[in-house]
PDB file of N, CA and C in Angstrom:
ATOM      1  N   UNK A   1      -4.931  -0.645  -4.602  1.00  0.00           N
ATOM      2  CA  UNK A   1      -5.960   0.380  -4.658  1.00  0.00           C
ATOM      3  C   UNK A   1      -5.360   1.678  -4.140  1.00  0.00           C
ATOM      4  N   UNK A   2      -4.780   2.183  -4.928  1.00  0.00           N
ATOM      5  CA  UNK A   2      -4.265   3.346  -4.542  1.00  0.00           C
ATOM      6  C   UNK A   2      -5.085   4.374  -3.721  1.00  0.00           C
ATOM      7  N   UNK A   3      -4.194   5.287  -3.021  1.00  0.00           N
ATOM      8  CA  UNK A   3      -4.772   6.530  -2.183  1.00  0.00           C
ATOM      9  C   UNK A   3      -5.866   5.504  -0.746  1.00  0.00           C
ATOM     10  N   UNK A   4      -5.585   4.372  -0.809  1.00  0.00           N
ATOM     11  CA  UNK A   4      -6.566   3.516   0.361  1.00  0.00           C
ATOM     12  C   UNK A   4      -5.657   2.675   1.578  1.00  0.00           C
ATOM     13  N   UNK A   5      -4.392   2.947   1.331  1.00  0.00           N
ATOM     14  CA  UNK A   5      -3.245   2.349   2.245  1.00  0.00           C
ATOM     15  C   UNK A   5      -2.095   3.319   1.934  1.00  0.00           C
ATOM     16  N   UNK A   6      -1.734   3.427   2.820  1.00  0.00           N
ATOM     17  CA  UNK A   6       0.075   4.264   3.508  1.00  0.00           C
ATOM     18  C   UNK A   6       0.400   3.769   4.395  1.00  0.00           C
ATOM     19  N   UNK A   7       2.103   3.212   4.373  1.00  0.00           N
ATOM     20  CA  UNK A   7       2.664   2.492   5.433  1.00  0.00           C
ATOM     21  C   UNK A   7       4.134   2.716   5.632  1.00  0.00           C
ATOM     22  N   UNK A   8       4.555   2.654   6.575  1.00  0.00           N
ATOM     23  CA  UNK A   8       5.938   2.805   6.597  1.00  0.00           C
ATOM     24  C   UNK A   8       6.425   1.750   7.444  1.00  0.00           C
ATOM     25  N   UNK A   9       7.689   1.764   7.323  1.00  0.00           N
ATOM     26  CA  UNK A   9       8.457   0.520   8.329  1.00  0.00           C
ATOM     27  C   UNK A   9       9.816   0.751   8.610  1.00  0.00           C
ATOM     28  N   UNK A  10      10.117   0.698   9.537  1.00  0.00           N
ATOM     29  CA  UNK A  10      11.291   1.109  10.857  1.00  0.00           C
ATOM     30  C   UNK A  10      12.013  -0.155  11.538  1.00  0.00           C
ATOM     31  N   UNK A  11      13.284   0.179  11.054  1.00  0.00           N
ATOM     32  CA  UNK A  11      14.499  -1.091  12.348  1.00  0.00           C
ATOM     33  C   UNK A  11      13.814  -0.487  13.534  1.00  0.00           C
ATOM     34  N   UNK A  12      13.797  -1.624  14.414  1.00  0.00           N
ATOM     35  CA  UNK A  12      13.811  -1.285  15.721  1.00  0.00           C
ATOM     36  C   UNK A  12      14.732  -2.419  16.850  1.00  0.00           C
ATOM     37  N   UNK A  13      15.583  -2.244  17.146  1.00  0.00           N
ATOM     38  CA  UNK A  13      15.932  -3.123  17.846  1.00  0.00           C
ATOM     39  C   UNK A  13      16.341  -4.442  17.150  1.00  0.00           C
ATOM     40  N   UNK A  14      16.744  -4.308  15.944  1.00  0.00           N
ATOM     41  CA  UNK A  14      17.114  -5.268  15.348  1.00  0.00           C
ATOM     42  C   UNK A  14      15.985  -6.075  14.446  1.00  0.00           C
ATOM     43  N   UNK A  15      14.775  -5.366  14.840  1.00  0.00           N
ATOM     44  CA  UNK A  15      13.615  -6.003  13.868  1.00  0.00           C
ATOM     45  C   UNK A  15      12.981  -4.835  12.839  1.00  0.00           C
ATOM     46  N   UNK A  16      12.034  -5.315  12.045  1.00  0.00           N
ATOM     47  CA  UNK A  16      11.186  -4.656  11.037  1.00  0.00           C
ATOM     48  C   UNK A  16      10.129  -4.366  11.770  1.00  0.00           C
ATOM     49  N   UNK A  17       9.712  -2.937  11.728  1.00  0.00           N
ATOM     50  CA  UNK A  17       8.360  -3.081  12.266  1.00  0.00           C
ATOM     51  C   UNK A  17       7.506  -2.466  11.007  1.00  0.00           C
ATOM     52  N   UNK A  18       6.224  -3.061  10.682  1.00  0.00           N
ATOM     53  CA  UNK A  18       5.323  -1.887   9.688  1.00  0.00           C
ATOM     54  C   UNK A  18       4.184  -1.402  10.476  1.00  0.00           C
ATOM     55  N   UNK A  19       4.021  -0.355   9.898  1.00  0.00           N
ATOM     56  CA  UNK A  19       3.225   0.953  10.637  1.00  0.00           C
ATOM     57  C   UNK A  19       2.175   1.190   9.075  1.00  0.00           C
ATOM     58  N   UNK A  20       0.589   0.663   9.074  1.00  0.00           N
ATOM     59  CA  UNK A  20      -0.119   0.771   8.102  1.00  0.00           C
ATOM     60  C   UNK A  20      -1.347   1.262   8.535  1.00  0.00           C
ATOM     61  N   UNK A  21      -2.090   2.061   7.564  1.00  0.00           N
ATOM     62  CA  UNK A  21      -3.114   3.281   8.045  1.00  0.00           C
ATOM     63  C   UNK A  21      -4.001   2.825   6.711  1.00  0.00           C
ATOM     64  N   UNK A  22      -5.285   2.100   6.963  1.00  0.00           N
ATOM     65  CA  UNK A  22      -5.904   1.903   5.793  1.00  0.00           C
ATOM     66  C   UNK A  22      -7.111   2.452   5.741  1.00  0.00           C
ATOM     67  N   UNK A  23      -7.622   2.627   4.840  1.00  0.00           N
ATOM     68  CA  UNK A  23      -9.288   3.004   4.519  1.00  0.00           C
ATOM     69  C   UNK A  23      -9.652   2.149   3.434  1.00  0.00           C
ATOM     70  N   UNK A  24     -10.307   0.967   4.168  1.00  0.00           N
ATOM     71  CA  UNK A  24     -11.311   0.036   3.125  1.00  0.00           C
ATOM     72  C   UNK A  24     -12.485   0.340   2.413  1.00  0.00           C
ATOM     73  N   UNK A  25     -12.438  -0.141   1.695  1.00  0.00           N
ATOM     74  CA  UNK A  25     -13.486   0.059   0.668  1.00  0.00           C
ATOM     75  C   UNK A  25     -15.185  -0.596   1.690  1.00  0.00           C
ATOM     76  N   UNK A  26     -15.999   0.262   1.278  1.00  0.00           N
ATOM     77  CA  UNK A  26     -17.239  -0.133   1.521  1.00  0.00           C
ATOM     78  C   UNK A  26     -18.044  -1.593   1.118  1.00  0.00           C
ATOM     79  N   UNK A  27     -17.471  -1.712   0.035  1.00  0.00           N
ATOM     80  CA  UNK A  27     -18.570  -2.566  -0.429  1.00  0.00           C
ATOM     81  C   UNK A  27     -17.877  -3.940  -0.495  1.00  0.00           C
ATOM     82  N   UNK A  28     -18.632  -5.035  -0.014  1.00  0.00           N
ATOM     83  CA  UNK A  28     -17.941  -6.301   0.516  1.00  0.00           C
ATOM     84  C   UNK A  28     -16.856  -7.009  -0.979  1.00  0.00           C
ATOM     85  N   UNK A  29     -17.035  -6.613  -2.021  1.00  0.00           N
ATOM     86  CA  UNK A  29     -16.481  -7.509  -3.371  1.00  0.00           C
ATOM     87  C   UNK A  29     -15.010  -6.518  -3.248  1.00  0.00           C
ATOM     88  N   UNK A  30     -15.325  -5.362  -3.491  1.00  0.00           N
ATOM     89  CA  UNK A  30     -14.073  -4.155  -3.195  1.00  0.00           C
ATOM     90  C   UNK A  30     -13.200  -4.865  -2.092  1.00  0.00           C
ATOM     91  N   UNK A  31     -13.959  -4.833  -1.044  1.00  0.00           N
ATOM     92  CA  UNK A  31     -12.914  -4.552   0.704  1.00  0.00           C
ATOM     93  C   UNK A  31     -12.284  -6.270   0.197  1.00  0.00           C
ATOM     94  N   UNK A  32     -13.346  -7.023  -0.111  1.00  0.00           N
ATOM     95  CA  UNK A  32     -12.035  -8.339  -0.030  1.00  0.00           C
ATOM     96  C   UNK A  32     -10.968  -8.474  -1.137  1.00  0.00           C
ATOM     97  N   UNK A  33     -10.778  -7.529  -2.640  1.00  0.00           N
ATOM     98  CA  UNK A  33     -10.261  -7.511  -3.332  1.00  0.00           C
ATOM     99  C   UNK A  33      -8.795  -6.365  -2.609  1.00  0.00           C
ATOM    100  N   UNK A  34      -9.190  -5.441  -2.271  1.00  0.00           N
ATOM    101  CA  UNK A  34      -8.480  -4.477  -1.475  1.00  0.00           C
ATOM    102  C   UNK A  34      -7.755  -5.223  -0.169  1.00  0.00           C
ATOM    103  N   UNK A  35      -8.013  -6.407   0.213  1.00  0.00           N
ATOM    104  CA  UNK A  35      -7.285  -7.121   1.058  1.00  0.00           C
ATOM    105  C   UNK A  35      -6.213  -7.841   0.942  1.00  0.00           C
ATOM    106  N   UNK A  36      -6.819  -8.141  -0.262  1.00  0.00           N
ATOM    107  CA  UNK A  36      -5.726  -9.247  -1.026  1.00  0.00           C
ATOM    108  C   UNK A  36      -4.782  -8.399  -1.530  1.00  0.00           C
ATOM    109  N   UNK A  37      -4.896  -7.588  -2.209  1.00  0.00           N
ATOM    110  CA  UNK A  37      -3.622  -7.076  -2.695  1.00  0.00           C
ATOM    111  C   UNK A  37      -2.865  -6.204  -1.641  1.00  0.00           C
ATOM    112  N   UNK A  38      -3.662  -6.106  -0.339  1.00  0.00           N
ATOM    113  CA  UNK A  38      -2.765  -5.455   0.254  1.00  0.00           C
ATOM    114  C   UNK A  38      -1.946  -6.523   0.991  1.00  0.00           C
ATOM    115  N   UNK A  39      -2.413  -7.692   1.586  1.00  0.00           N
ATOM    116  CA  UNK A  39      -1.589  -8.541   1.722  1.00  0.00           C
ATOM    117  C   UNK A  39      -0.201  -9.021   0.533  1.00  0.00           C
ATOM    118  N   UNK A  40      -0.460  -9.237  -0.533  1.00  0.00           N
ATOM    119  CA  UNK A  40      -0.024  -9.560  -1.599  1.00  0.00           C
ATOM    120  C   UNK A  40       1.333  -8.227  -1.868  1.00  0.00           C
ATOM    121  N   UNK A  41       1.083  -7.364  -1.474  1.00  0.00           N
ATOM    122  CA  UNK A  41       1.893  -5.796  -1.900  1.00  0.00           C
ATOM    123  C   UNK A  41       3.048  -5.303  -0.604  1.00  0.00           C
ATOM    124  N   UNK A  42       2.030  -5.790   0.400  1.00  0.00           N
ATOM    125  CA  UNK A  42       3.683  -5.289   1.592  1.00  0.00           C
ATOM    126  C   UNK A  42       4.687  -6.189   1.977  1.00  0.00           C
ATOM    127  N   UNK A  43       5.510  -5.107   2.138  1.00  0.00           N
ATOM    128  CA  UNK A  43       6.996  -6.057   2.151  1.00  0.00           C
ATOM    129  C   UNK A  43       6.498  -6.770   3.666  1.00  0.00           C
ATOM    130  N   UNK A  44       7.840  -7.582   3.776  1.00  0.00           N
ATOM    131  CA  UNK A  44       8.134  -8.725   4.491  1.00  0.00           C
ATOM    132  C   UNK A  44       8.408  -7.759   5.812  1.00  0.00           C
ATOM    133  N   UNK A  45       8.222  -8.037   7.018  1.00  0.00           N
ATOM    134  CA  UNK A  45       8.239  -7.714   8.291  1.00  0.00           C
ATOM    135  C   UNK A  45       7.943  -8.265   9.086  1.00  0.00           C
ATOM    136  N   UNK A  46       8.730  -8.131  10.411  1.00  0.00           N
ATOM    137  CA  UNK A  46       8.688  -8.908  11.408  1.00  0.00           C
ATOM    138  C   UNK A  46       7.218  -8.779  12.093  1.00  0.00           C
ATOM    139  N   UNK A  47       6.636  -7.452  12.423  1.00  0.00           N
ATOM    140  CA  UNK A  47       5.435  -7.131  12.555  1.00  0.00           C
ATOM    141  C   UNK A  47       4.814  -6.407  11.805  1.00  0.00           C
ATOM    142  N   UNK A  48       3.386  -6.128  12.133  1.00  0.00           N
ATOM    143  CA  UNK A  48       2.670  -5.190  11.507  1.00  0.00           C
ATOM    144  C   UNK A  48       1.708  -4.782  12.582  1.00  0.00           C
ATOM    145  N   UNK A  49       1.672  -3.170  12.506  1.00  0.00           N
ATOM    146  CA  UNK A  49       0.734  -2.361  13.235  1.00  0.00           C
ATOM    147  C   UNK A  49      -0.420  -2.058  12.396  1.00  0.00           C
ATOM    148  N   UNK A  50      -1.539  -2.230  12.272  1.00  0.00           N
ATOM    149  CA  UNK A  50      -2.548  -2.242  11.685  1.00  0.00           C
ATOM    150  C   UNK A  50      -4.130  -0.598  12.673  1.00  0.00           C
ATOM    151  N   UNK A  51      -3.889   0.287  11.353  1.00  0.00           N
ATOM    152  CA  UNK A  51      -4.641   1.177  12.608  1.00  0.00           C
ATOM    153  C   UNK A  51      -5.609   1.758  10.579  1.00  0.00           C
ATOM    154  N   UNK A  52      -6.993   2.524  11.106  1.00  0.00           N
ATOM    155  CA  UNK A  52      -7.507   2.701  10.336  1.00  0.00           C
ATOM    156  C   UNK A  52      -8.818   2.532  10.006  1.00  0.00           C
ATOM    157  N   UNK A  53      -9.538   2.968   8.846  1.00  0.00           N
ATOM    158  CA  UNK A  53     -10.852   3.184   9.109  1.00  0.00           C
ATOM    159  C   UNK A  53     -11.456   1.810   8.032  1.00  0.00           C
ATOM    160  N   UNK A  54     -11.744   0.755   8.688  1.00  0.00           N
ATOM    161  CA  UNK A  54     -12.050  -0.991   8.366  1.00  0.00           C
ATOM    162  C   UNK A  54     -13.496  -0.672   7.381  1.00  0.00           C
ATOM    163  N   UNK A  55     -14.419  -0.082   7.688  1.00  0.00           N
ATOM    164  CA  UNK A  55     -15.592   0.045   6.871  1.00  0.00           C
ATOM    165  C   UNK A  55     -16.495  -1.308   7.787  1.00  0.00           C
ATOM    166  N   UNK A  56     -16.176  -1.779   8.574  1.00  0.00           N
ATOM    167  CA  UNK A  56     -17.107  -2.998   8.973  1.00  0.00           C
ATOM    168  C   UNK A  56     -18.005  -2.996  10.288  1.00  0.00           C
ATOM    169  N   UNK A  57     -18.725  -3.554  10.081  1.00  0.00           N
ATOM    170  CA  UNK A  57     -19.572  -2.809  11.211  1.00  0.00           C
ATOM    171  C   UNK A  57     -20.762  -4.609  11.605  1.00  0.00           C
ATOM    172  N   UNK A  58     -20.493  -4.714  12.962  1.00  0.00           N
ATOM    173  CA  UNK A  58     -20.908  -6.017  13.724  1.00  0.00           C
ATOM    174  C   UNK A  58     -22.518  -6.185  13.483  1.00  0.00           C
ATOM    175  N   UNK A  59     -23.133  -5.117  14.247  1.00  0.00           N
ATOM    176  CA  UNK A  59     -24.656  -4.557  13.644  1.00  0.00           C
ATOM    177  C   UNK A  59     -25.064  -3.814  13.152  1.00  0.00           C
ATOM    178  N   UNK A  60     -26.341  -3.680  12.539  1.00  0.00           N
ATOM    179  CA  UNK A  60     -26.816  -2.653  11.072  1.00  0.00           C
ATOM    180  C   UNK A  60     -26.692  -1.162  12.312  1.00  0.00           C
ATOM    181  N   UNK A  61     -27.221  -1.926  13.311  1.00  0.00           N
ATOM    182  CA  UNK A  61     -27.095   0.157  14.034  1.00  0.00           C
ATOM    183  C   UNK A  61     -26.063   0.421  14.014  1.00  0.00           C
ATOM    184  N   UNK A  62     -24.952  -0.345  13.932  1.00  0.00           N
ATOM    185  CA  UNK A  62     -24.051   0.864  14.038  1.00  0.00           C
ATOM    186  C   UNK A  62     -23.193   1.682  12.666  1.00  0.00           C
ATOM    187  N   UNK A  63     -24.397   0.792  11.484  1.00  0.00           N
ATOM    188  CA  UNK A  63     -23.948   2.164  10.252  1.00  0.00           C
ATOM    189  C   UNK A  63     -24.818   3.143   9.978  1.00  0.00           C
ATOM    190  N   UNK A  64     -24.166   3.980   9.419  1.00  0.00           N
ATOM    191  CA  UNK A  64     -25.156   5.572   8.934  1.00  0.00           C
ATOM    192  C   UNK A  64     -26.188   4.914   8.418  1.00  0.00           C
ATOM    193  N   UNK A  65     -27.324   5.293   8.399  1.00  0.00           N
ATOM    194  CA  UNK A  65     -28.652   5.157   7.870  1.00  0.00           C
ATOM    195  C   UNK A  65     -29.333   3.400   8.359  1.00  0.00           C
ATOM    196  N   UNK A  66     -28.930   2.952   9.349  1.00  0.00           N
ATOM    197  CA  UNK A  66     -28.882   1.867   9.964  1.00  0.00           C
ATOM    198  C   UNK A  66     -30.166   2.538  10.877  1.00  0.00           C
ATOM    199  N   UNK A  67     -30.827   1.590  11.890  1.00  0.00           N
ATOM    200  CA  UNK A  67     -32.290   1.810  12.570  1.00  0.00           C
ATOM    201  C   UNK A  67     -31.403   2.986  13.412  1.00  0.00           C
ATOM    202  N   UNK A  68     -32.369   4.292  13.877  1.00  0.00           N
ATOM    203  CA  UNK A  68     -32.474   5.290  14.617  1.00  0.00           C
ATOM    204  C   UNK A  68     -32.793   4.553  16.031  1.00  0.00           C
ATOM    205  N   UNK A  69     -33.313   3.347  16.254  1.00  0.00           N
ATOM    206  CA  UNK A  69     -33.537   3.031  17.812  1.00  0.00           C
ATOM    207  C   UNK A  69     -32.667   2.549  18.452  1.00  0.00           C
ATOM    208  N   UNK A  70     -32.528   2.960  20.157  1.00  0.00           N
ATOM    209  CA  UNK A  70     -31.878   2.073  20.320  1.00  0.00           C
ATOM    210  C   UNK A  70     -32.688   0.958  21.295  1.00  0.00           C
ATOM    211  N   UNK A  71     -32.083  -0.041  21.132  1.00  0.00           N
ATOM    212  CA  UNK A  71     -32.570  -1.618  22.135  1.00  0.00           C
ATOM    213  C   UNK A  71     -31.993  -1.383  23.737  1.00  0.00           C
ATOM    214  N   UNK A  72     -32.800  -1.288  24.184  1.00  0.00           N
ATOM    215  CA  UNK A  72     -32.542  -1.900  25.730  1.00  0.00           C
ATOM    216  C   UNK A  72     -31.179  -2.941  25.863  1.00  0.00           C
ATOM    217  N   UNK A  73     -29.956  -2.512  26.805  1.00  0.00           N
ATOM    218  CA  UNK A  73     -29.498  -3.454  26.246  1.00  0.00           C
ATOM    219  C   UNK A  73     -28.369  -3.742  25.601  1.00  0.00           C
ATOM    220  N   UNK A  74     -28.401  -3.021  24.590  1.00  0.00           N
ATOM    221  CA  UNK A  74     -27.668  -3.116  23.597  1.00  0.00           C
ATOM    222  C   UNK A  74     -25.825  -2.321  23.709  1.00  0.00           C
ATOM    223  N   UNK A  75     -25.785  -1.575  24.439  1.00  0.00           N
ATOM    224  CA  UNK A  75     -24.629  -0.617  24.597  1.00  0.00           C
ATOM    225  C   UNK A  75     -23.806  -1.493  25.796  1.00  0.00           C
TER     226      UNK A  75
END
């Protein structure tokens, strides 16, 4: 999915490191198709740094247009 992942990767000390910056797709059929091929697409490395904007969210408050209240509690 182009323009939705950039990554680079660096010797360090004798290893591979990757350095990846993603922006997932919103919508749950997208983000797990967009997973797979990103698994499926990067090279081989010893690690991976994983930083970026996931689209996922634990409870409905905490997406845009999600309930305006907050719960006692909750923070």
């Amino acid at each position: 999915m182009e323009g939705r992942a950039i990554y680079v990767t660096v010797r360090w000390q004798q290893r591979i490191i990757g350095i990846i910056n993603v922006y997932a797709p919103n919508l749950p059929a997208m983000r797990t198709l967009f997973w797979r091929q990103l698994a499926d697409g990067l090279p081989i490395a010893d690690a991976w740094i994983l930083a970026g904007d996931f689209n996922m969210t634990l409870h409905t408050e905490d997406k845009v247009g999600g309930t305006h209240t907050m719960v006692q509690g909750s923070m």
